[in-house]
Protein backbone atom coordinates (compact mmCIF):
# COMPACT_ATOMS: atom_id res chain seq x y z
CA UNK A 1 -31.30 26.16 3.53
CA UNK A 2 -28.40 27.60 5.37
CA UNK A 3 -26.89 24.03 5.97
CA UNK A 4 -27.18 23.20 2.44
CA UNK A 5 -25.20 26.31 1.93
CA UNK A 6 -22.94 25.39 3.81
CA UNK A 7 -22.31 22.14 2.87
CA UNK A 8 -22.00 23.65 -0.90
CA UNK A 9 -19.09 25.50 0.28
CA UNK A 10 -17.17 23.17 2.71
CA UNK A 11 -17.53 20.55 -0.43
CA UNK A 12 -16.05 23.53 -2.86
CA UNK A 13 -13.15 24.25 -0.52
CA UNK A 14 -12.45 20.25 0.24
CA UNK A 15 -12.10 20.05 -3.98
CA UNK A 16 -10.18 22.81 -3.81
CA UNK A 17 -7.90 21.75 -0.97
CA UNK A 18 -7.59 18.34 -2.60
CA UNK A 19 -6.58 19.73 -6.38
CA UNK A 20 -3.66 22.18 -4.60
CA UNK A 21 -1.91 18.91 -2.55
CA UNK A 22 -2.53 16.90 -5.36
CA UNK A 23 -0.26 19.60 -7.59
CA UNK A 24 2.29 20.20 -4.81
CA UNK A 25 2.65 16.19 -4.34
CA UNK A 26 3.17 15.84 -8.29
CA UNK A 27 5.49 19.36 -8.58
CA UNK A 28 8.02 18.01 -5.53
CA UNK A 29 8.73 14.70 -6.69
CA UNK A 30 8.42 12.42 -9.97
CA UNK A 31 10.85 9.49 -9.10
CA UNK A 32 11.78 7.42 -6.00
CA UNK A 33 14.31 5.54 -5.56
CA UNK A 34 14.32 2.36 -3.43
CA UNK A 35 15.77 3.65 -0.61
CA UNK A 36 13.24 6.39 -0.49
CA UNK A 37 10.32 3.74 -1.12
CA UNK A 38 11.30 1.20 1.99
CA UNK A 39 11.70 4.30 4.17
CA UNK A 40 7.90 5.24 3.26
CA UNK A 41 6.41 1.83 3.40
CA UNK A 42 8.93 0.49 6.42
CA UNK A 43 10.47 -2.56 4.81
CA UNK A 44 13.99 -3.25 3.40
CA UNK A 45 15.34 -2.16 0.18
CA UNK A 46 15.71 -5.80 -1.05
CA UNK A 47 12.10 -6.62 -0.68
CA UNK A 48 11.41 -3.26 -2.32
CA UNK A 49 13.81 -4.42 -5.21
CA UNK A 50 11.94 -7.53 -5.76
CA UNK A 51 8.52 -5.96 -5.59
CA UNK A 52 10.30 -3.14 -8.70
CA UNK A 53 11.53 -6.89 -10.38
CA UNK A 54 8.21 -8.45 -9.98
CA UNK A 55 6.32 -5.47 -11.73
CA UNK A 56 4.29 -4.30 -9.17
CA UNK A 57 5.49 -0.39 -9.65
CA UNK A 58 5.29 -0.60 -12.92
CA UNK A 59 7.62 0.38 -15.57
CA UNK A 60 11.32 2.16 -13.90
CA UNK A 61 13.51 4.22 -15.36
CA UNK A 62 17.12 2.83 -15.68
CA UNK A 63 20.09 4.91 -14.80
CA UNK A 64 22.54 3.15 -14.63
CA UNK A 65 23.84 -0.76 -14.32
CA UNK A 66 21.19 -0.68 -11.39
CA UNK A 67 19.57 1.67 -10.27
CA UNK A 68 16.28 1.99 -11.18
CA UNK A 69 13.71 4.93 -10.50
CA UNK A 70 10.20 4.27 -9.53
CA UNK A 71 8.17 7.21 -11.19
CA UNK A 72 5.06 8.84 -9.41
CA UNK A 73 2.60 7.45 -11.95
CA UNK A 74 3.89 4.10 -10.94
CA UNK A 75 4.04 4.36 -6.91
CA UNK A 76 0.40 5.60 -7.27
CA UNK A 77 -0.69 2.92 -9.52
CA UNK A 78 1.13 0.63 -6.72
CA UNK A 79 -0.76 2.14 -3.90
CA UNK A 80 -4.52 2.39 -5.82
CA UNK A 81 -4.00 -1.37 -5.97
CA UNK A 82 -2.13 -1.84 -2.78
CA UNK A 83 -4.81 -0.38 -0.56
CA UNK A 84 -7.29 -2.09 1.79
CA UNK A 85 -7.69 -4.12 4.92
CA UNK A 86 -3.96 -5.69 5.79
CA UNK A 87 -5.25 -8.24 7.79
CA UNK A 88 -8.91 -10.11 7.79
CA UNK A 89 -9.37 -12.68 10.49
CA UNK A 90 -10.12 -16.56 9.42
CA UNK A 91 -12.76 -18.55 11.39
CA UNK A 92 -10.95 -20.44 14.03
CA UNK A 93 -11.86 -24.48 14.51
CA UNK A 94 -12.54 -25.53 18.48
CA UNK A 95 -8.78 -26.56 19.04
CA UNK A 96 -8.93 -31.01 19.27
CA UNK A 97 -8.49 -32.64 22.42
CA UNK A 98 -5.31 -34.07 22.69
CA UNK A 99 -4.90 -37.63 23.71
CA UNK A 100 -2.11 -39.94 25.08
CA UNK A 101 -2.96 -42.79 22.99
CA UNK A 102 -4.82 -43.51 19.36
CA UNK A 103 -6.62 -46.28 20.74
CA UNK A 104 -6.89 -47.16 24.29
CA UNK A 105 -8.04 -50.93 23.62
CA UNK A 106 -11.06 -52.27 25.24
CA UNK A 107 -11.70 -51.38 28.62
């Protein structure tokens, strides 16, 4: 009874914990710009301007000629569909044996 208790209330304070970072992470920032995106993800500003041209943030905010602002609803979106396992392993084939010639002839 008194771990089910307790369980009750780490669960409550986890929510809890989880609703105030969400609200701080939303309050501090609503736009990114691409600089600030390939600093977070470690790539380079061009591929993050062909991921913004390709869609994959979802709609920008223009301000100016071009510049364009990622908003928060979009980098999330980007991330909820961005997330998983980076790399899965294929089934290797037994490498061939090499040989010097296609056809040695008749022996």
């Amino acid at each position: 009874m008194t771990d089910d208790i307790l369980n009750a209330f780490l669960d409550a304070l986890a929510d809890a914990l989880c609703d105030r970072l969400a609200a701080r992470m939303d309050a501090d920032q609503q736009t990114y710009t691409a600089a600030q995106l390939a600093e977070r993800y470690g790539t380079s500003t061009a591929s993050i301007h062909r991921m913004i041209r390709a869609g994959e943030f979802g709609e920008t905010l223009n301000v100016g000629e071009r510049t364009q602002l990622v908003t928060a609803e979009g980098l999330r979106e980007f991330e909820r569909t961005h997330t998983g396992p980076g790399y899965t392993r294929k089934e290797r084939r037994a490498p061939r044996r090499a040989s010097s010639r296609p056809d040695p002839g008749p022996i």
